[in-house]
C-alpha atoms as a PDB file:
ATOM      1  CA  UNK A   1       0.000   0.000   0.000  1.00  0.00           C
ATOM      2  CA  UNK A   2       1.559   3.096  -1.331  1.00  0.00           C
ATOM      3  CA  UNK A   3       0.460   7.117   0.139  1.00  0.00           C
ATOM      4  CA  UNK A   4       1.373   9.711  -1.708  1.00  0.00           C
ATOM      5  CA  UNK A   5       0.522  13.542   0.302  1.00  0.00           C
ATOM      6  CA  UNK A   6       0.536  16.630  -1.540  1.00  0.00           C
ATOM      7  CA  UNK A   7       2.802  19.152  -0.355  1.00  0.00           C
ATOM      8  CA  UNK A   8       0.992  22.742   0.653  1.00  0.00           C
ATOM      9  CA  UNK A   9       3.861  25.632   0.422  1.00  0.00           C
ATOM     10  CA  UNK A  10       4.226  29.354  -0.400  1.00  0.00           C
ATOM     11  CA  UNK A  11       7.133  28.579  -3.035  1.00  0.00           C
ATOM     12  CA  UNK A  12       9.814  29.200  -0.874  1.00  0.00           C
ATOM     13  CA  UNK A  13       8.371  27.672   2.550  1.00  0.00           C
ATOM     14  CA  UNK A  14       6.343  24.448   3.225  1.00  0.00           C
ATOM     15  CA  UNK A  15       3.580  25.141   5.087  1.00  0.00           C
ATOM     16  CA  UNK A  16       3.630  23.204   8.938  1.00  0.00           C
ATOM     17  CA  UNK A  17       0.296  21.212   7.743  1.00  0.00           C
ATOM     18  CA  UNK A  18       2.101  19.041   5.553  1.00  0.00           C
ATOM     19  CA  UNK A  19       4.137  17.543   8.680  1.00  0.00           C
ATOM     20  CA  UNK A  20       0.624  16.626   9.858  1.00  0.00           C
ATOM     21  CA  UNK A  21      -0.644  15.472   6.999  1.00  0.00           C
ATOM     22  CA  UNK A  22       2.670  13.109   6.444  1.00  0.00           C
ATOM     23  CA  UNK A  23       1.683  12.162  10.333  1.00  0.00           C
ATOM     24  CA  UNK A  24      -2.205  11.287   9.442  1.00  0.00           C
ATOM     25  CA  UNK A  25      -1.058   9.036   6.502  1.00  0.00           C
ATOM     26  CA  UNK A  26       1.618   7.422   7.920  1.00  0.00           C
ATOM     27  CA  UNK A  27      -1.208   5.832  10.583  1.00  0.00           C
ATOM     28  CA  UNK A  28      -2.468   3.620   7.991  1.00  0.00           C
ATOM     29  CA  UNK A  29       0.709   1.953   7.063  1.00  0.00           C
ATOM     30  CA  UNK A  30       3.085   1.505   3.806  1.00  0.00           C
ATOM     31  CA  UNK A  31       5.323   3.697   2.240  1.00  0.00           C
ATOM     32  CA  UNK A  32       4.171   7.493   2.027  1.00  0.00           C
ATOM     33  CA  UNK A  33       5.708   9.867  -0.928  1.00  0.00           C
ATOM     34  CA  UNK A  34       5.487  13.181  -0.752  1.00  0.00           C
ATOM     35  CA  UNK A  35       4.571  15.882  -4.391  1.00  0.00           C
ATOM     36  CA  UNK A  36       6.180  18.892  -4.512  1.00  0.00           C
ATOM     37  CA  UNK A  37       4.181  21.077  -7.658  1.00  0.00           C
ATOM     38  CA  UNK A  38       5.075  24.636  -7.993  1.00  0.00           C
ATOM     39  CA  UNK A  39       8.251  26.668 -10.035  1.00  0.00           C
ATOM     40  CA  UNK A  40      11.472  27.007  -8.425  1.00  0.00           C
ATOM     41  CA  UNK A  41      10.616  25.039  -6.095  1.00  0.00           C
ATOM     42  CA  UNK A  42      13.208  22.438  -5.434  1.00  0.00           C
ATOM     43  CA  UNK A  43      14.315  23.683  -1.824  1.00  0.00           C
ATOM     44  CA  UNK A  44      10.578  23.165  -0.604  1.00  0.00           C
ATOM     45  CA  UNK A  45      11.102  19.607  -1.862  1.00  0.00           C
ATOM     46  CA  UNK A  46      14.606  19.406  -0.001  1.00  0.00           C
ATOM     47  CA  UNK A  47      12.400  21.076   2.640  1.00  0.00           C
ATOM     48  CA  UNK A  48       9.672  18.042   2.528  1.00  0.00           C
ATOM     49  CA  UNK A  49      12.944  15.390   2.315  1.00  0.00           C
ATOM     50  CA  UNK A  50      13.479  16.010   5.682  1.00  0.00           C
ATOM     51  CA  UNK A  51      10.100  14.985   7.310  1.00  0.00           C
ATOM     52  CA  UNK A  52      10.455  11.827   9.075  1.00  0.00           C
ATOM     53  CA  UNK A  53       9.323   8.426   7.647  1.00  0.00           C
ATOM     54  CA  UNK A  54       8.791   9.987   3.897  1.00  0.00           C
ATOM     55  CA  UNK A  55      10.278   7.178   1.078  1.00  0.00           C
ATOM     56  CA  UNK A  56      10.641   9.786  -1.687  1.00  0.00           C
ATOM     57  CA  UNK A  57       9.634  13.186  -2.656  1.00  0.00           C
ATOM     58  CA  UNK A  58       8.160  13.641  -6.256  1.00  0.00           C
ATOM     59  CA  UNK A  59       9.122  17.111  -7.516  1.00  0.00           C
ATOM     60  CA  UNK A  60       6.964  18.712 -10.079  1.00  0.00           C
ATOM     61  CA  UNK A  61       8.563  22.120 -11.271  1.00  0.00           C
ATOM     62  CA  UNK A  62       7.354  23.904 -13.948  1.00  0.00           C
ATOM     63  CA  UNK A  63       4.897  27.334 -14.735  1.00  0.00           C
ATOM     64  CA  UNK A  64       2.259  24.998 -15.049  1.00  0.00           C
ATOM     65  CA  UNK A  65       2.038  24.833 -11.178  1.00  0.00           C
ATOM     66  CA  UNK A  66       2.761  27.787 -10.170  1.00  0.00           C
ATOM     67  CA  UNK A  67       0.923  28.792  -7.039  1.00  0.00           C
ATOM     68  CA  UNK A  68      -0.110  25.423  -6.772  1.00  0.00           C
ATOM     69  CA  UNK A  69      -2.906  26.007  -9.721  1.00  0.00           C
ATOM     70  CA  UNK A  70      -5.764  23.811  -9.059  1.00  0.00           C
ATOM     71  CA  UNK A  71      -7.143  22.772 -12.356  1.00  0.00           C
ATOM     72  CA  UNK A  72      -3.263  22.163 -13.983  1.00  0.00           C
ATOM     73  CA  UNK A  73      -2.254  20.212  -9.908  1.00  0.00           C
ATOM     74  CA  UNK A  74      -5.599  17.888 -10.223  1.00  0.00           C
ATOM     75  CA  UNK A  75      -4.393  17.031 -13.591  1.00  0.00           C
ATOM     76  CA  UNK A  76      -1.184  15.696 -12.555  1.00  0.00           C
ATOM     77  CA  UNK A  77      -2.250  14.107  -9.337  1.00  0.00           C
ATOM     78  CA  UNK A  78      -5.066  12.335 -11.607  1.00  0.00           C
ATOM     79  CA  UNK A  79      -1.682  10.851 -13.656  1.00  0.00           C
ATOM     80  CA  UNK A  80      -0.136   9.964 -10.656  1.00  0.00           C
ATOM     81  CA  UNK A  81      -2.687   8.854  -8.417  1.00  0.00           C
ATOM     82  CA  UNK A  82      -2.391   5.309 -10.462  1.00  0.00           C
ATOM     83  CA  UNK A  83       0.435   4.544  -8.275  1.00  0.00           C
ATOM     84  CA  UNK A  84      -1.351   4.832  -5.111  1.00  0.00           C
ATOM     85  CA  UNK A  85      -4.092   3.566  -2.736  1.00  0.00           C
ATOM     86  CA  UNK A  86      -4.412   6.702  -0.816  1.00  0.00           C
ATOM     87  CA  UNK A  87      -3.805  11.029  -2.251  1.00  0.00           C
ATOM     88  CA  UNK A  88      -3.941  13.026   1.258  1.00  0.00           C
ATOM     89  CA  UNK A  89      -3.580  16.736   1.379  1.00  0.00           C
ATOM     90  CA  UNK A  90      -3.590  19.138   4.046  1.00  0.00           C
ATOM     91  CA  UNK A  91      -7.403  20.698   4.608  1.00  0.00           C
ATOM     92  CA  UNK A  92      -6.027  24.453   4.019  1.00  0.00           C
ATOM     93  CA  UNK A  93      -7.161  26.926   1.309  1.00  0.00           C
ATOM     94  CA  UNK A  94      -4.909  24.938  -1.623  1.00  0.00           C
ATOM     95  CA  UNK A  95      -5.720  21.567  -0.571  1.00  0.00           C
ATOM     96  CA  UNK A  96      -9.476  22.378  -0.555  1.00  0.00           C
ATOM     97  CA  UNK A  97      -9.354  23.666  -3.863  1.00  0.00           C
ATOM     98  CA  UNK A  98      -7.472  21.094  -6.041  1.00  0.00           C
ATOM     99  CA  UNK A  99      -8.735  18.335  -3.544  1.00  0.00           C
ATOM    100  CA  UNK A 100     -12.560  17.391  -5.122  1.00  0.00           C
ATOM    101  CA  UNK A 101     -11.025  18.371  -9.099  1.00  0.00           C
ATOM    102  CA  UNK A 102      -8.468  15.274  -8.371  1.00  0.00           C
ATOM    103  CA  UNK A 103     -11.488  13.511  -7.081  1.00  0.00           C
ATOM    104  CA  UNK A 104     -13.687  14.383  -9.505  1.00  0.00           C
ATOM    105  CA  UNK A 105     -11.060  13.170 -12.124  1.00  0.00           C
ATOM    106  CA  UNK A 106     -11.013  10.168 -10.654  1.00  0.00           C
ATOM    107  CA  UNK A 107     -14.728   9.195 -10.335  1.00  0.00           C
ATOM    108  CA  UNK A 108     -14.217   8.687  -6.474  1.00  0.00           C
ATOM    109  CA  UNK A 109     -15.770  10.393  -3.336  1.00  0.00           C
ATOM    110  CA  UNK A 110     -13.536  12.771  -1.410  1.00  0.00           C
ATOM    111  CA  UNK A 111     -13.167  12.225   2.050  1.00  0.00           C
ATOM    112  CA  UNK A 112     -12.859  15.539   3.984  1.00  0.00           C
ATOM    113  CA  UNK A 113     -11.241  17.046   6.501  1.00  0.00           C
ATOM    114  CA  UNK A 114     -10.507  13.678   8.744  1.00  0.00           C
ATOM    115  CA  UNK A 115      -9.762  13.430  12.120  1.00  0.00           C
ATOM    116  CA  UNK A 116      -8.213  10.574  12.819  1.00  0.00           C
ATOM    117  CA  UNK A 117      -7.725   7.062  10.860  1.00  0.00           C
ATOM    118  CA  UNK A 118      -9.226   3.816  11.877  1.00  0.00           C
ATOM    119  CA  UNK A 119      -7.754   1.473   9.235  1.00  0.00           C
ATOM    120  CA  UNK A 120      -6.636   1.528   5.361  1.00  0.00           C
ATOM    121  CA  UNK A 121     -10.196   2.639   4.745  1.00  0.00           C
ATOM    122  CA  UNK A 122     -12.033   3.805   7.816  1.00  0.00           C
ATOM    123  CA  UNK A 123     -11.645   7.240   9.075  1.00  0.00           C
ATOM    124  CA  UNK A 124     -13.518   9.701  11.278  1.00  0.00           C
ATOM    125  CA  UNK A 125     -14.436  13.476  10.607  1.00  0.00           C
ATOM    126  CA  UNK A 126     -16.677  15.850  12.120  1.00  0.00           C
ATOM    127  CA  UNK A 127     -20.010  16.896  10.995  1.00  0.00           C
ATOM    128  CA  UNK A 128     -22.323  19.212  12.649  1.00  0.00           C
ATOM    129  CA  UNK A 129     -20.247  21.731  13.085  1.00  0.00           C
ATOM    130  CA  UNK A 130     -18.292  19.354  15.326  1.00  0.00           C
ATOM    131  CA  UNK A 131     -20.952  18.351  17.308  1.00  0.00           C
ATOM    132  CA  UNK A 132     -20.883  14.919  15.790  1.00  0.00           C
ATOM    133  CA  UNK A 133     -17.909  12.736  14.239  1.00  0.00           C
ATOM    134  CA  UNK A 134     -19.137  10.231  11.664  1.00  0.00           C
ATOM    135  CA  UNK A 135     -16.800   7.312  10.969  1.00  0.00           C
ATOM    136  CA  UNK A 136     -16.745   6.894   7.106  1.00  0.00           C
ATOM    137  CA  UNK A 137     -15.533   3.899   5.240  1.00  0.00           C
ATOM    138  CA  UNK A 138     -14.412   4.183   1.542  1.00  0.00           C
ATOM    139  CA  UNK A 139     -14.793   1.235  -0.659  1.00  0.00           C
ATOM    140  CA  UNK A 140     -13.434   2.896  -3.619  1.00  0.00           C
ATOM    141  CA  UNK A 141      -9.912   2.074  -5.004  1.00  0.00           C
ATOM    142  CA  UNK A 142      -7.882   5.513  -4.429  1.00  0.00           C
ATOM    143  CA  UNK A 143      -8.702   7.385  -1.392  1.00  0.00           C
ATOM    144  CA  UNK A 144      -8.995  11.313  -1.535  1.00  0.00           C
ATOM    145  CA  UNK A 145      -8.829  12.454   1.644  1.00  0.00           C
ATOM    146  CA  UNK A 146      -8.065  16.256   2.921  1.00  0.00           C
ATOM    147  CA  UNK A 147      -6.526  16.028   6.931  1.00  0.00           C
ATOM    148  CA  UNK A 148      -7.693  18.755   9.365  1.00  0.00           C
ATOM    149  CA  UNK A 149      -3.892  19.801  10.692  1.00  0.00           C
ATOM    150  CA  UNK A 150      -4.618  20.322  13.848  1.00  0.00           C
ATOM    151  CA  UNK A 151      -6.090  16.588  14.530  1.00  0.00           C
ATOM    152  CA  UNK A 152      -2.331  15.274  14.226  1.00  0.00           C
ATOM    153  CA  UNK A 153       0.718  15.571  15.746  1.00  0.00           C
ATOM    154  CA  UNK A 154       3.930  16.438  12.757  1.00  0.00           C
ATOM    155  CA  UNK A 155       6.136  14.373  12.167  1.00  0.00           C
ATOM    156  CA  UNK A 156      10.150  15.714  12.738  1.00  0.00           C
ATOM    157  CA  UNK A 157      12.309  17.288  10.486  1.00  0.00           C
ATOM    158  CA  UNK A 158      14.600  14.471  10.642  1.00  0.00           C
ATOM    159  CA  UNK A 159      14.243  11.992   7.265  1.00  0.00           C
ATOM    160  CA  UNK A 160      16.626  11.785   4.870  1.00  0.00           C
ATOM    161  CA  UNK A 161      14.365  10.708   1.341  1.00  0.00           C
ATOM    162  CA  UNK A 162      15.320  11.265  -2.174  1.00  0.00           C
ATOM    163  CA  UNK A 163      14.091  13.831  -4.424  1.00  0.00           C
ATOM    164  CA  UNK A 164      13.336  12.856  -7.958  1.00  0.00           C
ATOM    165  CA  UNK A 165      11.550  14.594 -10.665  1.00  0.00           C
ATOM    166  CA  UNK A 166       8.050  13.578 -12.124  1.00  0.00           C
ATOM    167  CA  UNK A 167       8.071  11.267 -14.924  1.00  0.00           C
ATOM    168  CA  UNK A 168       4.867  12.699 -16.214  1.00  0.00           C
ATOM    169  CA  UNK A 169       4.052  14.999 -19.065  1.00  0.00           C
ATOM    170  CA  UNK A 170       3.133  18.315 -17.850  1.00  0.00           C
ATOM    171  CA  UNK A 171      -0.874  19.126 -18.627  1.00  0.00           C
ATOM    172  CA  UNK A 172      -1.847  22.997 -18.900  1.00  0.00           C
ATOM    173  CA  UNK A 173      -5.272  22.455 -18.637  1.00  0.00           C
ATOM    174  CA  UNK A 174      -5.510  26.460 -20.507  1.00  0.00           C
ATOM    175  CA  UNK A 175      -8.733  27.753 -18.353  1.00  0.00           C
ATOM    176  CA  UNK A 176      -7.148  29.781 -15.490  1.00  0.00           C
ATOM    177  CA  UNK A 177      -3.689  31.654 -15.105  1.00  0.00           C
ATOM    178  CA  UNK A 178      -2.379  33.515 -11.749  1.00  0.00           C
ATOM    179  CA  UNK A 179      -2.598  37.225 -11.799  1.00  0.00           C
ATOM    180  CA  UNK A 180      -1.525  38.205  -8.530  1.00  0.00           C
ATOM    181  CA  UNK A 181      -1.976  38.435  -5.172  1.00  0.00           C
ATOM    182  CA  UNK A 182      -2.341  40.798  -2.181  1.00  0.00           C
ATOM    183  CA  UNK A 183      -0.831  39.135   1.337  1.00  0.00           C
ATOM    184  CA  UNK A 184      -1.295  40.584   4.520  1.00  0.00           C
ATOM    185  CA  UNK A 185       2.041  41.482   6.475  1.00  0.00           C
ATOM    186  CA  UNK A 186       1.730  41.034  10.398  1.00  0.00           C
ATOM    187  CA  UNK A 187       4.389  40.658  12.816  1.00  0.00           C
ATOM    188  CA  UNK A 188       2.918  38.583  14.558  1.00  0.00           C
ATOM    189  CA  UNK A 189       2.790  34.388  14.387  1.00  0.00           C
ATOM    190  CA  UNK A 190       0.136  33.144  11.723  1.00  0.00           C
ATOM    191  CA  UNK A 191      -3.155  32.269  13.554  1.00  0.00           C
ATOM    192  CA  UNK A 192      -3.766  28.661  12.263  1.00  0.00           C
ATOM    193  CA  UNK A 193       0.076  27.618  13.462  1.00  0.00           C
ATOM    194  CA  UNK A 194       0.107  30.069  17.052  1.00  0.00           C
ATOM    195  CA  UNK A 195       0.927  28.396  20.168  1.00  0.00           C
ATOM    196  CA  UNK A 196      -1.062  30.900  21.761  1.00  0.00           C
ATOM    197  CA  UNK A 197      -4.050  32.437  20.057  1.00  0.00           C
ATOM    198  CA  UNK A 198      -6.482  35.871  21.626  1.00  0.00           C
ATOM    199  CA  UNK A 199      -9.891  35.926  20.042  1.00  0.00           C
ATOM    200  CA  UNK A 200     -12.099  39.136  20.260  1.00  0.00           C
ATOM    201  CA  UNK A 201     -15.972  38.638  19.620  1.00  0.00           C
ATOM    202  CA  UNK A 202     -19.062  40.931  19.421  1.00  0.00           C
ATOM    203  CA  UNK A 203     -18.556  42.245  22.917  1.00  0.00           C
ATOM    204  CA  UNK A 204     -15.230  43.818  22.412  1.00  0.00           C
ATOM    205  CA  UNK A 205     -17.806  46.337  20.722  1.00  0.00           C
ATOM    206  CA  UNK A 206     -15.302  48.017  18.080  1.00  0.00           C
ATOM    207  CA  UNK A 207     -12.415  48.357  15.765  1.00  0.00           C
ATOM    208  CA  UNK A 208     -10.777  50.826  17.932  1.00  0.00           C
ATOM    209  CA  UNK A 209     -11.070  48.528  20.831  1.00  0.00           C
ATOM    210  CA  UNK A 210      -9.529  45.477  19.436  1.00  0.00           C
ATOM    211  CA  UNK A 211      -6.539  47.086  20.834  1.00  0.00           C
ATOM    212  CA  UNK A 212      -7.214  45.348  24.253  1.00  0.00           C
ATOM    213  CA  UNK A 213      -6.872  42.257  22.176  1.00  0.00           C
ATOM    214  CA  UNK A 214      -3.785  43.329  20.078  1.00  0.00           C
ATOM    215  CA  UNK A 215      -1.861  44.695  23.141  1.00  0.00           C
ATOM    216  CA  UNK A 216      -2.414  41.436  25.521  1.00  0.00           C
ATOM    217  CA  UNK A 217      -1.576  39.360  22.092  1.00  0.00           C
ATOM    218  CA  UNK A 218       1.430  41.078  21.807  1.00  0.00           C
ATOM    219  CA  UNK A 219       2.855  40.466  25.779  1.00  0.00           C
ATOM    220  CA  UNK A 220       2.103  36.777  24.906  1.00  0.00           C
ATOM    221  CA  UNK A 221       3.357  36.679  21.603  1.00  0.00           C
ATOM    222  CA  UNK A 222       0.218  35.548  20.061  1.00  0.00           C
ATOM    223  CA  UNK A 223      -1.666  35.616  17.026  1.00  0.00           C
ATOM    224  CA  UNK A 224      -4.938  37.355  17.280  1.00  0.00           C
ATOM    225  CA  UNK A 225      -8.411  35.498  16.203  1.00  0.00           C
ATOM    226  CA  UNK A 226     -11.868  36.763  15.554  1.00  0.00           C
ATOM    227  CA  UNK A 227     -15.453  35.369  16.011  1.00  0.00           C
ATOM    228  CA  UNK A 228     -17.545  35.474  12.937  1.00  0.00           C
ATOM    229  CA  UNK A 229     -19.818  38.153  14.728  1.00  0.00           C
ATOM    230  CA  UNK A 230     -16.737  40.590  15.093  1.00  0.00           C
ATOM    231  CA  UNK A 231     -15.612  40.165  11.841  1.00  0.00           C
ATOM    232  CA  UNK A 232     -18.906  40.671  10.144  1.00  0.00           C
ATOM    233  CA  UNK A 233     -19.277  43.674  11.830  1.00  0.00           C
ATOM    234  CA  UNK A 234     -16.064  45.004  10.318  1.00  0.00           C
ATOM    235  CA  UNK A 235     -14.127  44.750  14.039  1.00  0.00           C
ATOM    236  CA  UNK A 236     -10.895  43.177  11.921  1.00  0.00           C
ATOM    237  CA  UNK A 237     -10.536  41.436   8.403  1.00  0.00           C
ATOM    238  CA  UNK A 238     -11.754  37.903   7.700  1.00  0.00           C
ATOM    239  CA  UNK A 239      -8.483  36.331   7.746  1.00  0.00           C
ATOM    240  CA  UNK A 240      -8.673  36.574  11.334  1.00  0.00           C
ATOM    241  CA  UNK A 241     -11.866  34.563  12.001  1.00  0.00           C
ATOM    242  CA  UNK A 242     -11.694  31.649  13.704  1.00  0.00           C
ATOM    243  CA  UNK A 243     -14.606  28.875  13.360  1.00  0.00           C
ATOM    244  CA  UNK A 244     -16.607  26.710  11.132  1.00  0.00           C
ATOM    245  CA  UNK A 245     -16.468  29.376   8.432  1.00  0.00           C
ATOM    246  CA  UNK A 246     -12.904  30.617   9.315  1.00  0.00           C
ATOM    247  CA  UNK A 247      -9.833  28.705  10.666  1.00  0.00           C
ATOM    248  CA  UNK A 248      -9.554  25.911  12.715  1.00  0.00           C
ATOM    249  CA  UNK A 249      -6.826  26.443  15.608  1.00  0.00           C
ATOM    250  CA  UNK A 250      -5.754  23.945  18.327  1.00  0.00           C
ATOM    251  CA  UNK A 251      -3.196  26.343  20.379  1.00  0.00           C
ATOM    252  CA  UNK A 252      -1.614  25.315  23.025  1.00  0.00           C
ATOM    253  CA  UNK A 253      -3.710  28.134  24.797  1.00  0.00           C
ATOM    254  CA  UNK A 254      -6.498  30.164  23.479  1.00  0.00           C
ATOM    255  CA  UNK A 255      -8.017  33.330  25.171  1.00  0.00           C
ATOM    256  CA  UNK A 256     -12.089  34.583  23.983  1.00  0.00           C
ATOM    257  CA  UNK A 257     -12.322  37.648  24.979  1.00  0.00           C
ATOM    258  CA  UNK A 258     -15.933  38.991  24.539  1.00  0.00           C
ATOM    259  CA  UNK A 259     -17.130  35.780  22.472  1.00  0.00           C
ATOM    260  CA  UNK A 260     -20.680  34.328  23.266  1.00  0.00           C
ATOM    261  CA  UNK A 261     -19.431  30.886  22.312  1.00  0.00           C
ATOM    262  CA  UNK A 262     -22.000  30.043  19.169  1.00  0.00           C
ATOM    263  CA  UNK A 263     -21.044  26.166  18.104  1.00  0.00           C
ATOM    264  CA  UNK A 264     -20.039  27.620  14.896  1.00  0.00           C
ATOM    265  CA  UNK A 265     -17.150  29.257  16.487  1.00  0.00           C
ATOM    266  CA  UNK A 266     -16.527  26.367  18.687  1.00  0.00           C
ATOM    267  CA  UNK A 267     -16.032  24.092  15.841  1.00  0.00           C
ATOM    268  CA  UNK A 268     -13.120  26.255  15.052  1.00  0.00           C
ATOM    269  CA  UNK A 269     -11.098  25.774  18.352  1.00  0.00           C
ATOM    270  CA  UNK A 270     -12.582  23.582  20.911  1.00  0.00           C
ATOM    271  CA  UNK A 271      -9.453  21.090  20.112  1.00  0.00           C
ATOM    272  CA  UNK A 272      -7.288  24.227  21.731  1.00  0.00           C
ATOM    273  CA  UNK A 273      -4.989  22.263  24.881  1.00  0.00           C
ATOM    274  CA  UNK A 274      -6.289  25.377  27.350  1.00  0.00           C
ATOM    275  CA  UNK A 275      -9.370  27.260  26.934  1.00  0.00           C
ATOM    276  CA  UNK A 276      -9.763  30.548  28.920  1.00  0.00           C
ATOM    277  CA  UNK A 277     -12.772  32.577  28.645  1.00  0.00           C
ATOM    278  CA  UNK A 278     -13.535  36.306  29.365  1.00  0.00           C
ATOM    279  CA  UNK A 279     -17.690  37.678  29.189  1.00  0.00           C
ATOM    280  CA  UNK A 280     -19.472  39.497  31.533  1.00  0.00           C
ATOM    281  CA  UNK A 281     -22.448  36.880  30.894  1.00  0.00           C
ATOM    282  CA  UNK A 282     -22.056  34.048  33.092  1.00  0.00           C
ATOM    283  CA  UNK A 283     -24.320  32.357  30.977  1.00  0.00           C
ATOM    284  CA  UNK A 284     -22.713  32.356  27.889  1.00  0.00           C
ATOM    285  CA  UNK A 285     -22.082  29.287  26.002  1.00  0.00           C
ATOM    286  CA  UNK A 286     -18.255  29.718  25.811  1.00  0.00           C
ATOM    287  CA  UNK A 287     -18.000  28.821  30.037  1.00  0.00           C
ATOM    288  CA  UNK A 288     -19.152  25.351  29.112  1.00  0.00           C
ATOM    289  CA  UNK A 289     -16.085  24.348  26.650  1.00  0.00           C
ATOM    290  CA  UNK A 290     -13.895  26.892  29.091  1.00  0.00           C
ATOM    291  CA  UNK A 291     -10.881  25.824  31.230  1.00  0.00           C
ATOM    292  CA  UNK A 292     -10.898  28.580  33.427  1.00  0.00           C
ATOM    293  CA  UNK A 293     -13.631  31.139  32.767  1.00  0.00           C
ATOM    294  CA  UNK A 294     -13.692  34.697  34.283  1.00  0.00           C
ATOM    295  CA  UNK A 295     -17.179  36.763  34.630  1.00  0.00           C
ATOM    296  CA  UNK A 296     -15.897  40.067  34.163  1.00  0.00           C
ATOM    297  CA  UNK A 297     -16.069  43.196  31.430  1.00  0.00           C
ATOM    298  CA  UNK A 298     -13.437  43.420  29.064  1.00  0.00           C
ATOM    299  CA  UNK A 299     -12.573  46.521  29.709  1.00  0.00           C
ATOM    300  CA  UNK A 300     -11.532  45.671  33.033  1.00  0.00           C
ATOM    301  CA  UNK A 301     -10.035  42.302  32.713  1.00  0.00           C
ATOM    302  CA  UNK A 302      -7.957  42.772  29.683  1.00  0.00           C
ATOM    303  CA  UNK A 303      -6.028  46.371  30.612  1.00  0.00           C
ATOM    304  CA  UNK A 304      -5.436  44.692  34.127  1.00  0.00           C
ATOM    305  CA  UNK A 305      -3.948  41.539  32.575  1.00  0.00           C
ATOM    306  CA  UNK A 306      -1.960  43.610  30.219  1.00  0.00           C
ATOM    307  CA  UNK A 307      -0.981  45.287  33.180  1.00  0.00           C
ATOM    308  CA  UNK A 308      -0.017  42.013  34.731  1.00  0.00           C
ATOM    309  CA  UNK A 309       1.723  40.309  32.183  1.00  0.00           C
END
């Protein structure tokens, strides 16, 4: 039984999922390869030669891929995929997008966002916004399955596997090119890969006073996270929401500041090791998934931790 796990990466970093995602395939047994696609991208795949327990990395380089270009990726993963029993990918903005093409190609059902394997074809994922984990068995003869990162430990840095090119002819399926791209610059870590994460919600009332949040983040060296309710009402962007429509996180310690606790947001960090939580409504949902809970306003809890810290 052969894996092979498509590598997520910016072009000149691969992206900590794909150490999970190496981890999550790795539980079903055989040997696991690893696809590099992109242009100039050969030191992600020396990058990706280096995670433990990988038998070979399979680099793809050419324009064709560049940016990791879902309709020309499914095409080559649909060539490749012959090889294999199982095509995992990491459940992040790429791998959801060239994920159910590759499927589609193949006539099989996609698998999504698993968290954790059973057997070679048994695996459990939430549904329900969490609230329920179905165990789904696939009888079909490749498995497409997208990991939720957070649901596995990564594997180490410390392999040693080859690097060899693709032997297959490079497809341009001629529908969509890359244009360019706008990226947010922050100093601080990137929310879905934080140790420590603070989330504002509708009670932090404001734009302005998302500071409270920004300033303790900063003490802790944290990334800062959003409820859906904050961001919809224009508190901070959307790449900052955390939840069933956002990011999933599973810090190592995650503070809600002013968040109600809706089981949409929960889906999106209830796996976090510590939970604190910070409302002036004892009552609110959040106190039930919370490790240590604090009834209290905001806007004196969080300038008297600052304080503290």
């Amino acid at each position: 039984m052969s894996i092979l796990v498509i590598a997520d990466h910016h072009n000149n970093e691969l992206i900590a999922a794909t150490a999970n995602t190496v981890a999550a395939a790795q539980l079903i047994g055989g040997e696991v390869d690893v696809l590099v696609a992109g242009q100039g991208c050969a030191a992600i795949a020396d990058e990706a030669a280096k995670l433990a327990g990988v038998n070979k990395v399979l680099l793809a380089d050419d324009a064709a891929y560049d940016h990791l270009l879902a309709e020309n990726v499914a095409l080559l993963v649909k060539e490749l995929a012959v090889n294999y029993s199982h095509v995992f990918a990491p459940a992040t903005s790429n791998g959801k997008n060239f994920m159910p093409r590759v499927a589609a190609l193949l006539d099989v059902a996609q698998i999504s966002e698993i968290t954790a394997v059973e057997s070679a074809d048994t695996f459990q994922r939430p549904i329900y916004a969490g609230n329920a984990i179905a165990t789904v068995q696939s009888t079909d003869a490749v498995k497409v399955i997208t990991v939720r990162p957070t649901s596995f430990d990564p594997v180490a840095a410390s392999g040693s596997a080859s690097v060899e090119p693709v032997s297959v002819t490079v497809q341009n399926a001629g529908v969509s090119e890359f244009v360019g791209e706008e990226l947010a610059q922050s100093d601080r870590p990137e929310l879905s890969a934080a140790r420590v994460v603070v989330s504002g919600g509708r009670g932090v009332g404001s734009s302005e006073n998302f500071s409270h949040i920004y300033q303790v983040a900063d003490k802790l060296g944290a990334a800062v996270g959003a409820s859906r309710a904050a961001v919809d009402a224009g508190f901070v962007p959307n790449d900052l929401q955390v939840g069933q429509t956002g990011k999933v996180v599973a810090p190592e310690l995650y503070i809600a500041v002013g968040i109600s606790g809706a089981i949409q947001h929960l889906a999106g960090m209830k796996d976090s090791k510590v939970i604190v939580a910070i409302n002036k409504d004892e009552e609110a949902p959040i106190f039930q998934v919370a490790d240590y809970g604090l009834v209290a306003d905001l806007f004196d809890a969080m300038p008297e931790l600052e304080g503290k810290l």
